[in-house]
N, C-alpha and C. Protein backbone atom coordinates (compact mmCIF):
# COMPACT_ATOMS: atom_id res chain seq x y z
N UNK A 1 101.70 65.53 91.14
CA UNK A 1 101.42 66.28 89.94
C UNK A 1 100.80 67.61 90.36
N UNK A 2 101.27 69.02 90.30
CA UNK A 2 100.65 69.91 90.30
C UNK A 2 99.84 70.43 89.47
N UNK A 3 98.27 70.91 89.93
CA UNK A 3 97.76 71.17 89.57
C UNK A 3 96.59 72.31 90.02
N UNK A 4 96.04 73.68 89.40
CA UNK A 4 95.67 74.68 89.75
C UNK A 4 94.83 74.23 91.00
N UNK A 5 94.86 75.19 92.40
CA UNK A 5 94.55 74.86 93.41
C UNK A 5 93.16 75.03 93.68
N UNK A 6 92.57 75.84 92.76
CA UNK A 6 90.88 75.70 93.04
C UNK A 6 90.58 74.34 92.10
N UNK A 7 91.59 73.91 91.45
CA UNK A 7 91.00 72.85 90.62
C UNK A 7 90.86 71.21 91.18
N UNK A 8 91.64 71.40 92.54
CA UNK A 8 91.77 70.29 93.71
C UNK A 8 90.04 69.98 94.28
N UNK A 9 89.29 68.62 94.80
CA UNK A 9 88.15 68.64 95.23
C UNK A 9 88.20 69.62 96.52
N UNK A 10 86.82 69.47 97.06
CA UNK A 10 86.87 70.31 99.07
C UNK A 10 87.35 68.74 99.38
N UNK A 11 87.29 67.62 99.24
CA UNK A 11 87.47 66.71 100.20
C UNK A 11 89.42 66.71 100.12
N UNK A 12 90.16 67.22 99.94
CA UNK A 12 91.53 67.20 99.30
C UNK A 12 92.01 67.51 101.39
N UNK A 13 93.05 66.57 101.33
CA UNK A 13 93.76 67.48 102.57
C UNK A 13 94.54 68.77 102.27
N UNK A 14 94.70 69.37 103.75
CA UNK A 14 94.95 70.85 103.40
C UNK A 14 95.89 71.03 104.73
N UNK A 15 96.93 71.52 104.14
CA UNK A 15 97.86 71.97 105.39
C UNK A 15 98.03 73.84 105.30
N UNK A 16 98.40 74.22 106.20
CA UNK A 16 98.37 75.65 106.37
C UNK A 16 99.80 75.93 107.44
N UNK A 17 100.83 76.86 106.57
CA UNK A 17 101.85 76.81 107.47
C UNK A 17 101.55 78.79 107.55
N UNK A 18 102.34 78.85 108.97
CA UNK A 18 102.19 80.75 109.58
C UNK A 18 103.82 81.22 109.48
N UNK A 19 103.89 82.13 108.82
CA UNK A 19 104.91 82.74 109.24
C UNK A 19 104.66 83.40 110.31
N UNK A 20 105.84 84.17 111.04
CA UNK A 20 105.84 85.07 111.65
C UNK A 20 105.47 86.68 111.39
N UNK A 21 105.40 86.53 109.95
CA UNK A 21 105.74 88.27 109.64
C UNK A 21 105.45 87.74 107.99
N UNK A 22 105.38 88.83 107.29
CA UNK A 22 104.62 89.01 106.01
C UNK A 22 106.34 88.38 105.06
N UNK A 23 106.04 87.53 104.18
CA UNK A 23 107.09 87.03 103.12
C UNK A 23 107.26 88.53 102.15
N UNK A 24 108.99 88.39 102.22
CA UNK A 24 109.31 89.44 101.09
C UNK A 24 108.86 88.89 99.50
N UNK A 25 109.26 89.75 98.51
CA UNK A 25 109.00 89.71 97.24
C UNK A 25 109.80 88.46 96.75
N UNK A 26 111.22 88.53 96.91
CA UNK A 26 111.96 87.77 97.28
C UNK A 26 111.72 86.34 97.83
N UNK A 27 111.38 86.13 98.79
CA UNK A 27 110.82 84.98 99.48
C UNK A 27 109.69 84.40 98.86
N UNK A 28 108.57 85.37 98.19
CA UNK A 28 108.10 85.09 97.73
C UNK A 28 108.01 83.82 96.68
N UNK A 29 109.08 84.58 95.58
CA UNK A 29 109.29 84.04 94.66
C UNK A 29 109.90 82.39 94.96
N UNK A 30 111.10 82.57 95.83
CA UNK A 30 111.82 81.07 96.49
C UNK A 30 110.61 80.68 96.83
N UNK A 31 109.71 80.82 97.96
CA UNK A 31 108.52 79.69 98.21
C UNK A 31 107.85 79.03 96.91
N UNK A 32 107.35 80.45 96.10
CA UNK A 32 106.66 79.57 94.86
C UNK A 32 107.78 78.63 94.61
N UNK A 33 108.43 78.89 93.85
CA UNK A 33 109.73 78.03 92.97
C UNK A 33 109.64 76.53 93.95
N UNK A 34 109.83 76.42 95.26
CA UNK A 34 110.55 75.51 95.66
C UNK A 34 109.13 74.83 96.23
N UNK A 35 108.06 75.42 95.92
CA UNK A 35 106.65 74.17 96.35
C UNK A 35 105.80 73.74 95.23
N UNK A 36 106.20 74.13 94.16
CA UNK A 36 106.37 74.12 92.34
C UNK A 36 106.42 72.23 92.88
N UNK A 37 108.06 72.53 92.85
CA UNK A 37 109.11 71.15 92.92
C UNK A 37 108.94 70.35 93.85
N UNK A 38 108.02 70.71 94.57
CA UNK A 38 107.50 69.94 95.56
C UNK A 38 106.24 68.91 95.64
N UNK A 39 105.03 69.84 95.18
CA UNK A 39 103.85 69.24 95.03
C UNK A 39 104.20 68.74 93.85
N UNK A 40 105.18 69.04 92.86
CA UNK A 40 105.00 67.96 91.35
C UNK A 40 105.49 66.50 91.75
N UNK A 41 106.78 66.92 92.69
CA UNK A 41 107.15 65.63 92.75
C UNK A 41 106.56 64.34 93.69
N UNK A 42 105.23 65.12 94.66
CA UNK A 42 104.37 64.64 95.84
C UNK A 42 104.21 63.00 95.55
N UNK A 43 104.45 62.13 95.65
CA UNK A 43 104.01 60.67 95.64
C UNK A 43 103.21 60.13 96.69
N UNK A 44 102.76 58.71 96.53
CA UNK A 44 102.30 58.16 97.39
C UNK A 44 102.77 56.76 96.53
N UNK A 45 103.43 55.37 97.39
CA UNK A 45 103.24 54.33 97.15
C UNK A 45 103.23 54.42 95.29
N UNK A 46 104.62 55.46 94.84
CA UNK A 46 105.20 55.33 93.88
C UNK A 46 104.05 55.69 92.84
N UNK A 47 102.86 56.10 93.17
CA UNK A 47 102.25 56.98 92.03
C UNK A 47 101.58 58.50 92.37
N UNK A 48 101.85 59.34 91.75
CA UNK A 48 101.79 60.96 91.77
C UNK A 48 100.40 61.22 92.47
N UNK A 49 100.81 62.18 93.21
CA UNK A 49 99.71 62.69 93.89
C UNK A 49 98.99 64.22 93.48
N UNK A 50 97.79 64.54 92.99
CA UNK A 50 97.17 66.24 92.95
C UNK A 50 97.86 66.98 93.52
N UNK A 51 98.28 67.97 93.99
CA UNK A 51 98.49 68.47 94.46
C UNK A 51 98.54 70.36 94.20
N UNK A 52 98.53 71.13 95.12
CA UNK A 52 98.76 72.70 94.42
C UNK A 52 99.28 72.68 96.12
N UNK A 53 99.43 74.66 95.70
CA UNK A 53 99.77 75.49 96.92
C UNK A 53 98.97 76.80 96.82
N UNK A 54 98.66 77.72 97.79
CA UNK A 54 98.71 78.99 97.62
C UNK A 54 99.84 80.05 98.48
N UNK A 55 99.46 80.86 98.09
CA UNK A 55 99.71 82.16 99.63
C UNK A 55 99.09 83.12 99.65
N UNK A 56 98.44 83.01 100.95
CA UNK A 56 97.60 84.07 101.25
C UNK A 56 98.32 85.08 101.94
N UNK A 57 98.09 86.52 101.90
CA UNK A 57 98.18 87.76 102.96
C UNK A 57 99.59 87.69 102.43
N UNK A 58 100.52 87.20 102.23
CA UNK A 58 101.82 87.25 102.13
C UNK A 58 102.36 86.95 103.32
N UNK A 59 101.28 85.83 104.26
CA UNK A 59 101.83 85.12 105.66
C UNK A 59 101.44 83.99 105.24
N UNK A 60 100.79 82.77 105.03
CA UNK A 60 100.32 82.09 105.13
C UNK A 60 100.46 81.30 103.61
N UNK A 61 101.16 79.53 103.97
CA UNK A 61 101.91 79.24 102.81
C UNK A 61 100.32 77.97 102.82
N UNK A 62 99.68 77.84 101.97
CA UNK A 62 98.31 76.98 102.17
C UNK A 62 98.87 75.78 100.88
N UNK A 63 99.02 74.06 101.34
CA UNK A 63 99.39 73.77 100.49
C UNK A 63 97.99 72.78 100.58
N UNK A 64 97.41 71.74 99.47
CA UNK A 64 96.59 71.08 99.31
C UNK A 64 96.72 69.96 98.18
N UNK A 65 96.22 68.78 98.87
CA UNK A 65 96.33 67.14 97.79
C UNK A 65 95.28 66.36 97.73
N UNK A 66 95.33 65.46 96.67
CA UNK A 66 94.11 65.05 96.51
C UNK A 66 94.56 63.30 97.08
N UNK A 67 94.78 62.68 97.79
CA UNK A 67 95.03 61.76 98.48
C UNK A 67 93.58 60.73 97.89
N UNK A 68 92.58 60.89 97.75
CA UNK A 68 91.54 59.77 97.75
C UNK A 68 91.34 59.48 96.17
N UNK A 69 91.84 59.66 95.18
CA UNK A 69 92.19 59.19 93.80
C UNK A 69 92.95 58.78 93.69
N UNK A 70 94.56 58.64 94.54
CA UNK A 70 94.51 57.36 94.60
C UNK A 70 94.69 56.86 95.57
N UNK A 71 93.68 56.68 96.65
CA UNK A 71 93.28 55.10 97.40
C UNK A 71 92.32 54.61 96.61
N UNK A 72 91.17 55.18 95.56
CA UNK A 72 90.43 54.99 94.92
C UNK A 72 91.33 53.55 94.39
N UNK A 73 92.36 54.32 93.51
CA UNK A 73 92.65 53.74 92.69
C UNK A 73 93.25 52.42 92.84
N UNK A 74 93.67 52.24 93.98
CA UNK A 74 94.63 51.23 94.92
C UNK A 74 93.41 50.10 95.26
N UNK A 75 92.21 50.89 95.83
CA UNK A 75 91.31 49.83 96.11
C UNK A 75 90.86 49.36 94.86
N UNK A 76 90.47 49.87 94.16
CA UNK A 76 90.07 49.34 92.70
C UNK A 76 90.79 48.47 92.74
N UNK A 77 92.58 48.42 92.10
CA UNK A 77 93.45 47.69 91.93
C UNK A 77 93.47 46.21 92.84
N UNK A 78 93.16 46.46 94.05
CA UNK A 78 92.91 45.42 95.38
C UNK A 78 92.24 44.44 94.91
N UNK A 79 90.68 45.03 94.64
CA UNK A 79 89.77 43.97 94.16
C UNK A 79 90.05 43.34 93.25
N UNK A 80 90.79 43.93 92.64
CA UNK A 80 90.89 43.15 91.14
C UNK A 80 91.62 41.63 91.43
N UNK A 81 92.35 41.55 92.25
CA UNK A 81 93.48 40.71 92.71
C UNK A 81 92.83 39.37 93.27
């Protein structure tokens, strides 16, 4: 599920990819569009994961998830069992 990227916790994993050279306007736009469709569709063990992206400098594609809502939720579910 995407969702605004300052709105993710600090404990969220965080990946950071480098271009080589600064993204066109162009490219731009394809990265947004196609990490849109990405982090919405992010799963884990068939239920939706937080997720956002940024870009910084117009090098640097910064994507971020919230992974421990649900193990939360999984362990919850565990005990219950």
């Amino acid at each position: 599920m995407f969702v605004k990227f300052e709105n993710l916790p600090s404990h969220s994993r965080v990946w950071v990819y480098q271009s080589d050279r600064k993204f066109t306007t162009q490219e731009l736009a394809l990265i947004s569009e196609k990490a849109i469709v990405f982090v919405d569709q992010w799963t884990k063990h068939g239920s939706d994961l937080q997720g956002s992206f940024v870009v910084k400098y117009n090098q640097f594609l910064i994507i971020k998830n919230d992974e421990l809502l649900k193990l939360l939720t999984t362990v919850s579910i565990s005990f219950k069992l």
